[in-house]
C-alpha atoms as a PDB file:
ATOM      1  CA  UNK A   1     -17.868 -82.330 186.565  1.00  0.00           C
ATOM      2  CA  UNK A   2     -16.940 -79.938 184.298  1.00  0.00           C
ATOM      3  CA  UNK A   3     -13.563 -79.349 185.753  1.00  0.00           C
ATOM      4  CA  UNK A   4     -12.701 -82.609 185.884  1.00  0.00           C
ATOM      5  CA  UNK A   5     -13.412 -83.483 182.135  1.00  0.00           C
ATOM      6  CA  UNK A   6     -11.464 -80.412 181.173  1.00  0.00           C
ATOM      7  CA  UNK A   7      -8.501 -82.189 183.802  1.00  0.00           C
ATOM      8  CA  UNK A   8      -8.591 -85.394 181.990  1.00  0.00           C
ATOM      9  CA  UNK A   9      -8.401 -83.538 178.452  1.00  0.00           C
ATOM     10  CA  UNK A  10      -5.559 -81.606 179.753  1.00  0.00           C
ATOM     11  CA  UNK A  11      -3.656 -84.779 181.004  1.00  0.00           C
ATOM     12  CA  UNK A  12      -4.624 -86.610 177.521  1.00  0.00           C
ATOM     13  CA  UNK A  13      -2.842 -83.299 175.540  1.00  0.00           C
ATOM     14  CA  UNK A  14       0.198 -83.573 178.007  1.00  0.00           C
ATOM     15  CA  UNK A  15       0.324 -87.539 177.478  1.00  0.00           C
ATOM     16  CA  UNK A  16      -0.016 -87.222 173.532  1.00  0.00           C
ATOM     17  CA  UNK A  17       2.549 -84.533 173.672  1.00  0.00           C
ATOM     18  CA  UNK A  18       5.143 -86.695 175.516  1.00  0.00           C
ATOM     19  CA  UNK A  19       4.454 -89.865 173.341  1.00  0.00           C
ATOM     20  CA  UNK A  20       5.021 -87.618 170.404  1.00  0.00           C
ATOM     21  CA  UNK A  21       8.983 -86.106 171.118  1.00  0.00           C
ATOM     22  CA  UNK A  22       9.487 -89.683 173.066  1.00  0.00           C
ATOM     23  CA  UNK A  23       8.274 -92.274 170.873  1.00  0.00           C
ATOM     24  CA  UNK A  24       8.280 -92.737 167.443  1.00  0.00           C
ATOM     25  CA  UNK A  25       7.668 -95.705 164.112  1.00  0.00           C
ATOM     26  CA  UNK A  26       9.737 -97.284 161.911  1.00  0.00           C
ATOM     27  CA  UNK A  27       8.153 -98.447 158.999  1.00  0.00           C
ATOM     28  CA  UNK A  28       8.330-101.465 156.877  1.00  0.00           C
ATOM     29  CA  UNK A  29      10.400 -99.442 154.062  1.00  0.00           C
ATOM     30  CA  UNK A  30      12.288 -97.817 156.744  1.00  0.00           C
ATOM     31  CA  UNK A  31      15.901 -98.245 158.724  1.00  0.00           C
ATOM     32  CA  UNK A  32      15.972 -95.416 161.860  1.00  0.00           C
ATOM     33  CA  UNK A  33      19.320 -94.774 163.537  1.00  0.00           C
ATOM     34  CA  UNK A  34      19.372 -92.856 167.150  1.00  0.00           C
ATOM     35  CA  UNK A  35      22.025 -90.210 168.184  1.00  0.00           C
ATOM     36  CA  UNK A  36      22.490 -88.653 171.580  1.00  0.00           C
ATOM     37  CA  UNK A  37      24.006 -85.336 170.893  1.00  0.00           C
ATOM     38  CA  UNK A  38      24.878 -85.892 167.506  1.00  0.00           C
ATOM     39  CA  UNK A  39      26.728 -89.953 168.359  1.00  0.00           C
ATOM     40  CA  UNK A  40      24.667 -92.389 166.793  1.00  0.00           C
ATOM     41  CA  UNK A  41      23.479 -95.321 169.873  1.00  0.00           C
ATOM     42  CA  UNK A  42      21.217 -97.318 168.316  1.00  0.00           C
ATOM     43  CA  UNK A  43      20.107 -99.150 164.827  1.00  0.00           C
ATOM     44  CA  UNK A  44      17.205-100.018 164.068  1.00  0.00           C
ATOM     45  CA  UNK A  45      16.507-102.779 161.502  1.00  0.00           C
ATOM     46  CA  UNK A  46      12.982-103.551 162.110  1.00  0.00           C
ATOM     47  CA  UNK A  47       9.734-102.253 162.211  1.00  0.00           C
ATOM     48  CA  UNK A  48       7.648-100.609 164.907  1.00  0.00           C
ATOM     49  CA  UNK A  49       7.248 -98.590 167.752  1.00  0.00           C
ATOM     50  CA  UNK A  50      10.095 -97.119 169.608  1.00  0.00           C
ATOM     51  CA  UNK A  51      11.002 -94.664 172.669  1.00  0.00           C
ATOM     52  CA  UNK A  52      13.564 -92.522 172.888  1.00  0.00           C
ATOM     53  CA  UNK A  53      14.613 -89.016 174.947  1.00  0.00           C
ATOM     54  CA  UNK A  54      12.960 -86.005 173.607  1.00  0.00           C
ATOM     55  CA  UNK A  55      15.289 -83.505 171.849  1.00  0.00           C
ATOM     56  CA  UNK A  56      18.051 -81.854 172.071  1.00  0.00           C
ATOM     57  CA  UNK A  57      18.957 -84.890 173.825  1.00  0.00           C
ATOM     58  CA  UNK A  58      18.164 -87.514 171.030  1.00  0.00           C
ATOM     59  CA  UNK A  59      17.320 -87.545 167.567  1.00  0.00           C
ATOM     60  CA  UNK A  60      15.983 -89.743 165.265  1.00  0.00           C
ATOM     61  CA  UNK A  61      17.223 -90.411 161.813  1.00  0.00           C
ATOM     62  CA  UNK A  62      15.456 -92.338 158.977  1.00  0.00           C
ATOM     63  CA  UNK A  63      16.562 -94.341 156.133  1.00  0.00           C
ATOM     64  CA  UNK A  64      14.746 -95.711 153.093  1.00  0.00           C
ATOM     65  CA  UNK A  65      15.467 -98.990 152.922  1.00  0.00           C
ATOM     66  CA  UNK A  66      14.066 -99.498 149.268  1.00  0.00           C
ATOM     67  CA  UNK A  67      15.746-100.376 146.483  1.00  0.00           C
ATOM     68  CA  UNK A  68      17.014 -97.258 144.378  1.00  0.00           C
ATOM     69  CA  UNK A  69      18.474 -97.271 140.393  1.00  0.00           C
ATOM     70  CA  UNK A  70      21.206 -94.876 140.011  1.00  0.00           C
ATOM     71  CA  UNK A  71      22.671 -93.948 136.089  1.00  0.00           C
ATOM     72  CA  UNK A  72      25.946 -92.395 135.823  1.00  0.00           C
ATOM     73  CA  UNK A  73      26.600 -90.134 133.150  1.00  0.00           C
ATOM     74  CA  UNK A  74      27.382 -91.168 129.377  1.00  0.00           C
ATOM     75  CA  UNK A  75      31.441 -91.006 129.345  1.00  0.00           C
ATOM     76  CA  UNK A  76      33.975 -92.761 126.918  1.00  0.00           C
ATOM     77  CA  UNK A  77      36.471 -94.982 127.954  1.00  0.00           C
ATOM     78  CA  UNK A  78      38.902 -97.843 126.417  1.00  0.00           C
ATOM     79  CA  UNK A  79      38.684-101.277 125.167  1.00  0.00           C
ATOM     80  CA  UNK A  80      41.692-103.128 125.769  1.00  0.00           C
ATOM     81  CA  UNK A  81      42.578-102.718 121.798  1.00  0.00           C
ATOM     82  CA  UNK A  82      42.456 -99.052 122.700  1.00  0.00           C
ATOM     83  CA  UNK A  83      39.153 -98.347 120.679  1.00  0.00           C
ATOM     84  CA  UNK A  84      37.422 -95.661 122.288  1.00  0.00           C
ATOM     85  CA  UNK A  85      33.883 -96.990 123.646  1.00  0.00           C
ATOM     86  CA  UNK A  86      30.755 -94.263 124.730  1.00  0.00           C
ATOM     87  CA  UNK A  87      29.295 -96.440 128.090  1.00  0.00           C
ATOM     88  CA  UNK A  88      26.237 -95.403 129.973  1.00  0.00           C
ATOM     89  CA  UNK A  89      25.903 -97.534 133.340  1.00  0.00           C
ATOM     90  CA  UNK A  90      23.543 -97.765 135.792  1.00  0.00           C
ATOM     91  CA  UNK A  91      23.552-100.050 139.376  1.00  0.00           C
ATOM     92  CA  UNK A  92      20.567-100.914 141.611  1.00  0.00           C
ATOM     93  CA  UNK A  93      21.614-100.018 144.858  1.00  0.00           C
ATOM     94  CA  UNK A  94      19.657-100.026 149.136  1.00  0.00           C
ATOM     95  CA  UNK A  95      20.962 -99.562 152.364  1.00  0.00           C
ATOM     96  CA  UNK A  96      22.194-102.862 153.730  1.00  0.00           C
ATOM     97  CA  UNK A  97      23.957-101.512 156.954  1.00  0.00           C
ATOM     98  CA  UNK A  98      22.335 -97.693 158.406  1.00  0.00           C
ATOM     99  CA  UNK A  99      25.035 -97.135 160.667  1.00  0.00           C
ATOM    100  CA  UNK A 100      28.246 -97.150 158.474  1.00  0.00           C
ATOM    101  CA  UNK A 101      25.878 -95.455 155.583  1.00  0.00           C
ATOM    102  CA  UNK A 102      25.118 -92.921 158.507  1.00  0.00           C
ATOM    103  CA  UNK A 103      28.787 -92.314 159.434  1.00  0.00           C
ATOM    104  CA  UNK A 104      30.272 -92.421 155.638  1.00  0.00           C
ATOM    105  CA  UNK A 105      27.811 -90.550 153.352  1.00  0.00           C
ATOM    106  CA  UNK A 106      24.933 -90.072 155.549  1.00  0.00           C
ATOM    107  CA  UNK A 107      21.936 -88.894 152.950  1.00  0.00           C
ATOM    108  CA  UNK A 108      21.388 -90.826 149.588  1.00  0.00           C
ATOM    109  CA  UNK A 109      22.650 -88.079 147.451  1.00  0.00           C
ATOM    110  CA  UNK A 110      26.335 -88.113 149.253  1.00  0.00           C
ATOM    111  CA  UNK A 111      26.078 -92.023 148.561  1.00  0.00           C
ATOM    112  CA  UNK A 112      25.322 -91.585 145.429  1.00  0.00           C
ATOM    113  CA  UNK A 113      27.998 -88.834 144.884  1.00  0.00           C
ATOM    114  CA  UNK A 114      30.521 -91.018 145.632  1.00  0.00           C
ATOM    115  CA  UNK A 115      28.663 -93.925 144.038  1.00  0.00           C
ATOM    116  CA  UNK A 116      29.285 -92.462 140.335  1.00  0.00           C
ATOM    117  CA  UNK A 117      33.416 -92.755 141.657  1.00  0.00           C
ATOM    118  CA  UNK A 118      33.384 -95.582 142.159  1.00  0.00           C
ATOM    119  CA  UNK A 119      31.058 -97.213 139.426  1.00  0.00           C
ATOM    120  CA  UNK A 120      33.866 -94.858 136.863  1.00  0.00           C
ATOM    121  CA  UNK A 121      36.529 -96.587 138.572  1.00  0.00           C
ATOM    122  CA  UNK A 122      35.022 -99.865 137.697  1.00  0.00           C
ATOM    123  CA  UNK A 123      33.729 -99.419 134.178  1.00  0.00           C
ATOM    124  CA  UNK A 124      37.123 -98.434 132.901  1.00  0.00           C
ATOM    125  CA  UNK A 125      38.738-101.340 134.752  1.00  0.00           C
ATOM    126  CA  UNK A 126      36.261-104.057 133.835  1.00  0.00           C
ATOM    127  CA  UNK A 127      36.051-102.519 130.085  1.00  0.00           C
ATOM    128  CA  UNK A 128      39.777-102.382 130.128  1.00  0.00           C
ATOM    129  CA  UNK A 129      39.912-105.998 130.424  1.00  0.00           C
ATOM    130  CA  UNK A 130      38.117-106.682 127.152  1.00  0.00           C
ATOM    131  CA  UNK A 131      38.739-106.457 123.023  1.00  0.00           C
ATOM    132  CA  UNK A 132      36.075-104.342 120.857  1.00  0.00           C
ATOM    133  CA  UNK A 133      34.903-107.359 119.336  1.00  0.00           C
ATOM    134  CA  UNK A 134      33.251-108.856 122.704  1.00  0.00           C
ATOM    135  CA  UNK A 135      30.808-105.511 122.438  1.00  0.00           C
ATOM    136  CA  UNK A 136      29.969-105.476 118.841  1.00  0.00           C
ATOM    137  CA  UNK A 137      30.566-108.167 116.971  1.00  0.00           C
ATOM    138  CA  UNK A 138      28.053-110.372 113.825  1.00  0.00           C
ATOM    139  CA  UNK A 139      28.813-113.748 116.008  1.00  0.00           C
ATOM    140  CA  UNK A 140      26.044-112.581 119.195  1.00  0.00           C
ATOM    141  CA  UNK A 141      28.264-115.992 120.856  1.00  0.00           C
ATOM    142  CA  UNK A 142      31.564-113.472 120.804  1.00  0.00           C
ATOM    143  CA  UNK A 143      29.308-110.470 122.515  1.00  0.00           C
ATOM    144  CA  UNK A 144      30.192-111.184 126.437  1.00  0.00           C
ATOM    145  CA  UNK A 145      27.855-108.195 128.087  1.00  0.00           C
ATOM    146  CA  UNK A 146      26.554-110.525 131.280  1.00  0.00           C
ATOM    147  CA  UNK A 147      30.097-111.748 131.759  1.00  0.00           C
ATOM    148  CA  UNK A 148      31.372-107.774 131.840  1.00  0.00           C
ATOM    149  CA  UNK A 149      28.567-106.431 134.222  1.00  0.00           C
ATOM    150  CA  UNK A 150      29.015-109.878 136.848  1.00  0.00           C
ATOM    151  CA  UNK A 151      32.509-108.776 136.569  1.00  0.00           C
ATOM    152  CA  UNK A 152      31.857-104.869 137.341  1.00  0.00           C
ATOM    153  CA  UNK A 153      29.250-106.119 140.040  1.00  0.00           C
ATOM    154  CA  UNK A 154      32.483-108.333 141.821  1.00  0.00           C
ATOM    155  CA  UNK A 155      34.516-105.623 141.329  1.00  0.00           C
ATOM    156  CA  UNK A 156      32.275-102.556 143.107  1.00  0.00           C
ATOM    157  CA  UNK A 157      29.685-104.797 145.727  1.00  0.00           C
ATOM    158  CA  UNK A 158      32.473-105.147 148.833  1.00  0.00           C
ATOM    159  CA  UNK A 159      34.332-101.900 148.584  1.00  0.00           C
ATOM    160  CA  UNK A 160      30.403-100.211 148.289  1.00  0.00           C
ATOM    161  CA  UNK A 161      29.357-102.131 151.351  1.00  0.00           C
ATOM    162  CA  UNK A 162      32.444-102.137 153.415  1.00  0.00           C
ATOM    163  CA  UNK A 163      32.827 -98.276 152.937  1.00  0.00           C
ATOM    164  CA  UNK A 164      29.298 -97.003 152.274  1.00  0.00           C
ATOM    165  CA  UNK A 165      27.090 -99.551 154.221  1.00  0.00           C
ATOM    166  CA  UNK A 166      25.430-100.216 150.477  1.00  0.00           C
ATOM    167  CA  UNK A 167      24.124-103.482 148.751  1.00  0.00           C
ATOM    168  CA  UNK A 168      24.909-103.172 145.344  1.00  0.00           C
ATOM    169  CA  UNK A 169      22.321-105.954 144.018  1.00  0.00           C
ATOM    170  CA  UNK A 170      22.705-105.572 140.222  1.00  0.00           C
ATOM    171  CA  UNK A 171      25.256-103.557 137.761  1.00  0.00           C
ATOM    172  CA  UNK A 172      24.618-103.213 134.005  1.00  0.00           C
ATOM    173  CA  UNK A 173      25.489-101.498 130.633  1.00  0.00           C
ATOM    174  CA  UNK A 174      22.351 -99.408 129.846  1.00  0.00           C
ATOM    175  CA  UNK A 175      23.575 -97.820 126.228  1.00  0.00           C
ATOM    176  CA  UNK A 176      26.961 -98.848 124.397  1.00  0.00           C
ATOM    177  CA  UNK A 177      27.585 -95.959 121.592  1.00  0.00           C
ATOM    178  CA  UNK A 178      30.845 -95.711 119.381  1.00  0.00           C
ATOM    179  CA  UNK A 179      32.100 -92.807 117.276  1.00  0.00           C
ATOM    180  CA  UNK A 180      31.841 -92.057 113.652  1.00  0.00           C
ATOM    181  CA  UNK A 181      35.365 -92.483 113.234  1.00  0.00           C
ATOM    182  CA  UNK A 182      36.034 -95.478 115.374  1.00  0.00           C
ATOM    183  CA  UNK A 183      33.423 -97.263 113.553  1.00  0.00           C
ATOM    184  CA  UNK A 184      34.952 -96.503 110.446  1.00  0.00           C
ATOM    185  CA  UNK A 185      38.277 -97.826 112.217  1.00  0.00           C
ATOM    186  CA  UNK A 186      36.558-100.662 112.767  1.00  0.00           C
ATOM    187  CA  UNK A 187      35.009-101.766 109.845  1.00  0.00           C
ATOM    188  CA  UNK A 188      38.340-101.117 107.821  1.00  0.00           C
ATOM    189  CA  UNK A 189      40.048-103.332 110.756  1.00  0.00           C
ATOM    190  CA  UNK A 190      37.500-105.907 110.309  1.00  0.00           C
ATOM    191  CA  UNK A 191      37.683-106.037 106.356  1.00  0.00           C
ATOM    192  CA  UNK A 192      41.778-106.763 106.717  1.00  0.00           C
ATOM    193  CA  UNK A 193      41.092-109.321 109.335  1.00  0.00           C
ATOM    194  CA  UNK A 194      38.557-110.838 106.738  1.00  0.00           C
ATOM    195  CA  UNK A 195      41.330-110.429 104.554  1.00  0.00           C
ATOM    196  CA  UNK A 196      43.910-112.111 106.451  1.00  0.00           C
ATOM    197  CA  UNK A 197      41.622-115.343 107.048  1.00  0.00           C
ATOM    198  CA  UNK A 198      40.840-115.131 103.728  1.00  0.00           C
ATOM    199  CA  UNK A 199      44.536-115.696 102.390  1.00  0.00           C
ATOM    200  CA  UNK A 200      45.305-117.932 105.077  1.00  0.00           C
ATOM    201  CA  UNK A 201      42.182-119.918 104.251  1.00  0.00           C
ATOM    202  CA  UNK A 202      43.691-120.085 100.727  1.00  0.00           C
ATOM    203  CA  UNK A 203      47.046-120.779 101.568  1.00  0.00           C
ATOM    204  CA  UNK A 204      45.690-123.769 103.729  1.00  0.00           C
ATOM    205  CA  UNK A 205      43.801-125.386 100.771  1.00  0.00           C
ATOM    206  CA  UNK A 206      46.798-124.515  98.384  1.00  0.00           C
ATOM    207  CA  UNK A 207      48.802-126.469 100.700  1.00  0.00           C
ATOM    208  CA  UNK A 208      46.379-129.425 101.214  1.00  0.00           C
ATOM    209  CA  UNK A 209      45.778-129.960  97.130  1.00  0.00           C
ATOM    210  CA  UNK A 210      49.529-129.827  96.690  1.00  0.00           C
ATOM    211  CA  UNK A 211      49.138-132.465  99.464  1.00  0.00           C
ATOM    212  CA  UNK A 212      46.567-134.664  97.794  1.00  0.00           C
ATOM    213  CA  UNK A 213      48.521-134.191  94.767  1.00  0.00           C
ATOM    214  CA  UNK A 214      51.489-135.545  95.692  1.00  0.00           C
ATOM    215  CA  UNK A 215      49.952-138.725  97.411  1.00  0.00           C
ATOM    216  CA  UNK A 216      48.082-139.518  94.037  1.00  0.00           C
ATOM    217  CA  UNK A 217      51.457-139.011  92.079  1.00  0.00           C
ATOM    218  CA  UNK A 218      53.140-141.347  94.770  1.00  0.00           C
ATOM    219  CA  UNK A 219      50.115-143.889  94.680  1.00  0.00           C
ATOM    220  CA  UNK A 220      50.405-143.456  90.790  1.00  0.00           C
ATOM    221  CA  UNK A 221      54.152-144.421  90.676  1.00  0.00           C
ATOM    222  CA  UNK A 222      53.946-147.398  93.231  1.00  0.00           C
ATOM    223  CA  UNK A 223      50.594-148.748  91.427  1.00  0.00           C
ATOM    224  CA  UNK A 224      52.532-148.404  88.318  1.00  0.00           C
ATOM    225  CA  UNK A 225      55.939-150.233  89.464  1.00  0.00           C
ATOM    226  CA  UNK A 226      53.541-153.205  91.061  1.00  0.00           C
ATOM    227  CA  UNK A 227      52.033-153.705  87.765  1.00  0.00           C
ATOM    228  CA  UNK A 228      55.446-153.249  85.794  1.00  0.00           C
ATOM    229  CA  UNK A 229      56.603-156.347  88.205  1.00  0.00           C
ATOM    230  CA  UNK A 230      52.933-158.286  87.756  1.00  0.00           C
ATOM    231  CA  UNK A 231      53.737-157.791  83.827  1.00  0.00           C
ATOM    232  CA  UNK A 232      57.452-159.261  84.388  1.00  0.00           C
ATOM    233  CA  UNK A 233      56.281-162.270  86.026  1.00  0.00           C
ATOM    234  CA  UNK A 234      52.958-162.688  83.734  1.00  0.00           C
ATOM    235  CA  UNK A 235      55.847-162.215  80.660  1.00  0.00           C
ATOM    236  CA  UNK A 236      58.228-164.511  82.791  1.00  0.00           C
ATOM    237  CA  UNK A 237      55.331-166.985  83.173  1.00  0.00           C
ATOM    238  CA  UNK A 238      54.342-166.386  79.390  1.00  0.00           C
ATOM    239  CA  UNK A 239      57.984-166.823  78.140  1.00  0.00           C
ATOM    240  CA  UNK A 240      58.616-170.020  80.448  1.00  0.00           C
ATOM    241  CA  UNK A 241      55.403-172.044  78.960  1.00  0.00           C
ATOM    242  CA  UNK A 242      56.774-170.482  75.373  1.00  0.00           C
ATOM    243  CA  UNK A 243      60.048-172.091  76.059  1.00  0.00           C
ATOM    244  CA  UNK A 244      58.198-175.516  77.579  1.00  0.00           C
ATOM    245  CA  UNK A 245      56.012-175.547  73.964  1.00  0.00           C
ATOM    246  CA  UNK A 246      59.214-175.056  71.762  1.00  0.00           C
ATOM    247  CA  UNK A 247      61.480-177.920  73.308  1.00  0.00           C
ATOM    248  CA  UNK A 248      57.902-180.291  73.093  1.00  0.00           C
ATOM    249  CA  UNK A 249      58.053-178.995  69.067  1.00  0.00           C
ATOM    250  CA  UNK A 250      61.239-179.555  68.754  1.00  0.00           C
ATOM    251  CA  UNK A 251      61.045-182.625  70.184  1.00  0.00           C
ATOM    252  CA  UNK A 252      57.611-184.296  68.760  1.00  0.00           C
ATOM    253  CA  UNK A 253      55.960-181.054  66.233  1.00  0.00           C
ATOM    254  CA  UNK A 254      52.701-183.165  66.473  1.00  0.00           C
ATOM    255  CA  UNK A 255      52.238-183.747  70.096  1.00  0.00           C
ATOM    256  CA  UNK A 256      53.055-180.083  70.254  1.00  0.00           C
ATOM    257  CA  UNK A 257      50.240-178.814  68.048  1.00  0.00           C
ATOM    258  CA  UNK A 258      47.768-181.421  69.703  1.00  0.00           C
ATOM    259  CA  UNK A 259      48.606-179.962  73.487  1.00  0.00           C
ATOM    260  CA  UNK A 260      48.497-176.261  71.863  1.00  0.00           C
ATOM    261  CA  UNK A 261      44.934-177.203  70.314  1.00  0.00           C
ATOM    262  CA  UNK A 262      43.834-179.087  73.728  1.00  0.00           C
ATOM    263  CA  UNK A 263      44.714-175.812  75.540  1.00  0.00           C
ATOM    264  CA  UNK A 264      43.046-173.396  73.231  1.00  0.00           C
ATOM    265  CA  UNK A 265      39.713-175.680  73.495  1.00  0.00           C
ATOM    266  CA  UNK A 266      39.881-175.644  77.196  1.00  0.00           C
ATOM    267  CA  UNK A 267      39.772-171.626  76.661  1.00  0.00           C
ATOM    268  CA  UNK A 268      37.047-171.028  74.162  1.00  0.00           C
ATOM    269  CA  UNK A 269      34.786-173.602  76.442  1.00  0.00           C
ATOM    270  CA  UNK A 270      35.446-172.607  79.409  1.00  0.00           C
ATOM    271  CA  UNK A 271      32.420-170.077  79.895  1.00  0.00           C
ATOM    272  CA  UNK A 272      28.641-171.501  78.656  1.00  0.00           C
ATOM    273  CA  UNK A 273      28.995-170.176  74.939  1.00  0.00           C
ATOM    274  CA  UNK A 274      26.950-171.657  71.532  1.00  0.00           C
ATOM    275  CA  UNK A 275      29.808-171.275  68.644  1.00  0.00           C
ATOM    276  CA  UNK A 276      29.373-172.802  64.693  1.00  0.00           C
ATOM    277  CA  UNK A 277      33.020-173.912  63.594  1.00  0.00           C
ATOM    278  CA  UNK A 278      32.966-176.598  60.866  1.00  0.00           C
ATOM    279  CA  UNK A 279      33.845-180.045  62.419  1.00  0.00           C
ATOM    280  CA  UNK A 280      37.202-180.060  60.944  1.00  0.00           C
ATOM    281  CA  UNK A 281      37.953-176.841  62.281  1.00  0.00           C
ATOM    282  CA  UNK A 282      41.134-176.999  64.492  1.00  0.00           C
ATOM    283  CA  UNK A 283      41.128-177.585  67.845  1.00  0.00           C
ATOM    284  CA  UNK A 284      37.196-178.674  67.195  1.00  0.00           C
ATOM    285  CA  UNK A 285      38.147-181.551  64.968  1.00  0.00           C
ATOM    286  CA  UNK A 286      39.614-182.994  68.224  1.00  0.00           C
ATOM    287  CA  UNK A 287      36.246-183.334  69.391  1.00  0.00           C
ATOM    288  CA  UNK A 288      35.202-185.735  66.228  1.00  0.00           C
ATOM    289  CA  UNK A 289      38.541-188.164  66.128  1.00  0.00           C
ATOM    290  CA  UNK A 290      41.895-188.010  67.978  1.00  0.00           C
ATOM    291  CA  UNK A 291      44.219-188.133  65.339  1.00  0.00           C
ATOM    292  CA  UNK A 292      47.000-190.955  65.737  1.00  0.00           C
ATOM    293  CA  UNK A 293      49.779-189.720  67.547  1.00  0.00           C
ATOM    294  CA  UNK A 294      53.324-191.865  67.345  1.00  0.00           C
ATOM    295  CA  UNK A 295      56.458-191.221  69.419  1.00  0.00           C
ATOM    296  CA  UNK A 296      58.438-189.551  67.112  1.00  0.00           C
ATOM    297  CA  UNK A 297      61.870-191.334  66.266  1.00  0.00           C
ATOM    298  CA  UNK A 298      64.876-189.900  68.172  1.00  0.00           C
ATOM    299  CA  UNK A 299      67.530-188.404  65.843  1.00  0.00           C
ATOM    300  CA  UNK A 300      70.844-189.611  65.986  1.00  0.00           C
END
C-alpha cells in the first residue's frame, strides 16, 4: 500500500512537471507570442490555457497589453512665425498587434525608444504648421491646442502601428513654456500689432466722417437749390397775383381795395380766433355794410 501511494505521488510530480514546461496562461492583461527556436509561430490574443513544446524547443513570450503613458523630454522647437516654443508631450500608447511589436522593437523600452523619434518628428511638424498666437493668445477662441494634438495623433497613429504593432490612442501637449526673451519679443510684437489696428481703426473712421461729411454738404446744397426754386415759384406766384391786383387798380382802385380786404379777412378768420377791431376797422367794416361799388367809367 505504501508503495503504491508513493507510485501515484511520483506520477502526480512527473505529471505537474510536464504541465508546467508544456502548458502555460495568458492572462486577461496579457498578449503571449510562441517561437520555435527563436521564429515566432503563434499569437495569442486571448486569454487562457495553452500547450506548447517544452524548451529549448519553444518559448513563450508575454506582452502587457495595458495601456501605458509615455512623456518625451522638454525640447524647443518652432512656430511657423519662427518663435521658439519649449513643448513637453506625452502619448498613451498599448500593444495592438504582438507579432510585428515582437519582430520590430520587441520589449516596451525599445518601443518606446523609438517612440520619443517619432513623437519629435511629429511635434516639430504639427507645431510647424501653426503661428505663436494659436498657443498663447488673450482671445482663448484663437488658442487651437485640441486641433494641434488630433493633428499630431493623425500624423504618428499609422506609421506607430504599421511599423511598431502600437495603438497610439491619445497624443497631447502636457507643458507649453516660452523664453524670457521671446516673450519679451512677443509682447513688443503684440503692442505694434495693437498699434497697427489702432491707426488703421483711425484711418477707417477718418475716412467714414469725411464720408458722412460730404453727404451732409451734398444733401445741404441740393436741399438748398430745391428751396431756392420753391422760393422762385412762391415769388413767381407772389409777383403774378401782384401783377393781377395792379391791372384790377388800375383798372377800378375800389374794386381793388374791396378784393384785397375780402382776401385779408379770409386770412385772419381762417383759424377759430376771438379778435376786438372797431367795426369800422378795414376789412371788418365789410362785415357791417358792403360799401356801393360802381363800374368805374372807361377812360377815353
Amino acid at each position: 500500500m505504501k508503495k503504491l501511494a508513493i507510485t501515484i505521488l511520483v506520477a502526480v510530480v512527473i505529471v505537474a512537471i510536464a504541465l508546467y514546461f508544456t502548458c502555460f496562461q495568458v492572462r486577461e492583461t496579457e498578449f503571449a507570442i510562441v517561437t520555435r527556436f527563436g521564429d515566432p509561430v503563434r499569437e495569442i490574443m486571448k486569454p487562457g490555457f495553452y500547450f506548447n513544446w517544452p524548451m529549448p524547443i519553444e518559448q513563450v513570450l508575454k506582452f502587457d497589453a495595458r495601456m501605458k503613458v509615455f512623456e518625451t523630454e522638454t525640447g524647443e522647437t518652432t512656430t511657423k512665425g519662427a518663435v521658439p516654443i519649449i513643448v513637453n508631450t506625452y502619448v498613451v500608447w498599448r500593444i495592438q498587434e504582438p507579432l510585428t511589436f515582437f519582430k520590430s522593437v520587441g520589449t516596451t523600452e525599445q518601443a518606446e525608444s523609438k517612440l520619443r523619434s517619432q513623437i519629435n518628428d511629429t511635434q516639430n511638424k504639427v507645431v510647424g504648421l501653426h503661428e505663436f498666437g494659436e498657443f498663447v493668445n488673450s482671445d482663448p477662441e484663437k488658442i487651437r491646442f485640441e486641433q494641434m494634438q488630433q493633428e499630431m495623433l493623425d500624423d504618428i497613429s499609422k506609421p506607430a502601428l504599421n511599423n511598431y504593432g502600437i495603438e497610439i490612442v491619445t497624443m497631447g501637449i502636457k507643458q507649453l513654456k516660452v523664453s524670457e526673451d521671446t516673450t519679451e519679443n512677443v509682447f513688443e510684437r503684440m503692442r505694434v500689432e495693437r498699434e497697427r489696428k489702432s491707426m488703421a481703426l483711425e484711418a477707417q473712421g477718418s475716412a467714414e466722417a469725411l464720408r458722412i461729411t460730404s453727404k451732409a454738404e451734398a444733401e445741404k446744397t441740393e436741399i438748398l437749390a430745391a428751396a431756392e426754386a420753391e422760393a422762385k415759384t412762391i415769388r413767381g406766384r407772389g409777383a403774378a397775383e401782384a401783377a393781377k391786383y395792379l391791372a384790377m387798380l388800375e383798372a377800378d382802385p375800389l374794386f381793388g381795395i374791396f378784393l384785397q380786404n375780402l382776401e385779408a379777412l379770409e386770412q385772419i378768420l381762417k383759424e377759430r380766433a376771438t379778435i376786438v377791431f372797431s367795426a369800422d376797422t378795414e376789412p371788418f367794416n365789410l362785415l357791417k355794410e358792403i360799401p356801393k361799388l360802381e363800374p368805374a367809367e372807361k377812360k377815353e
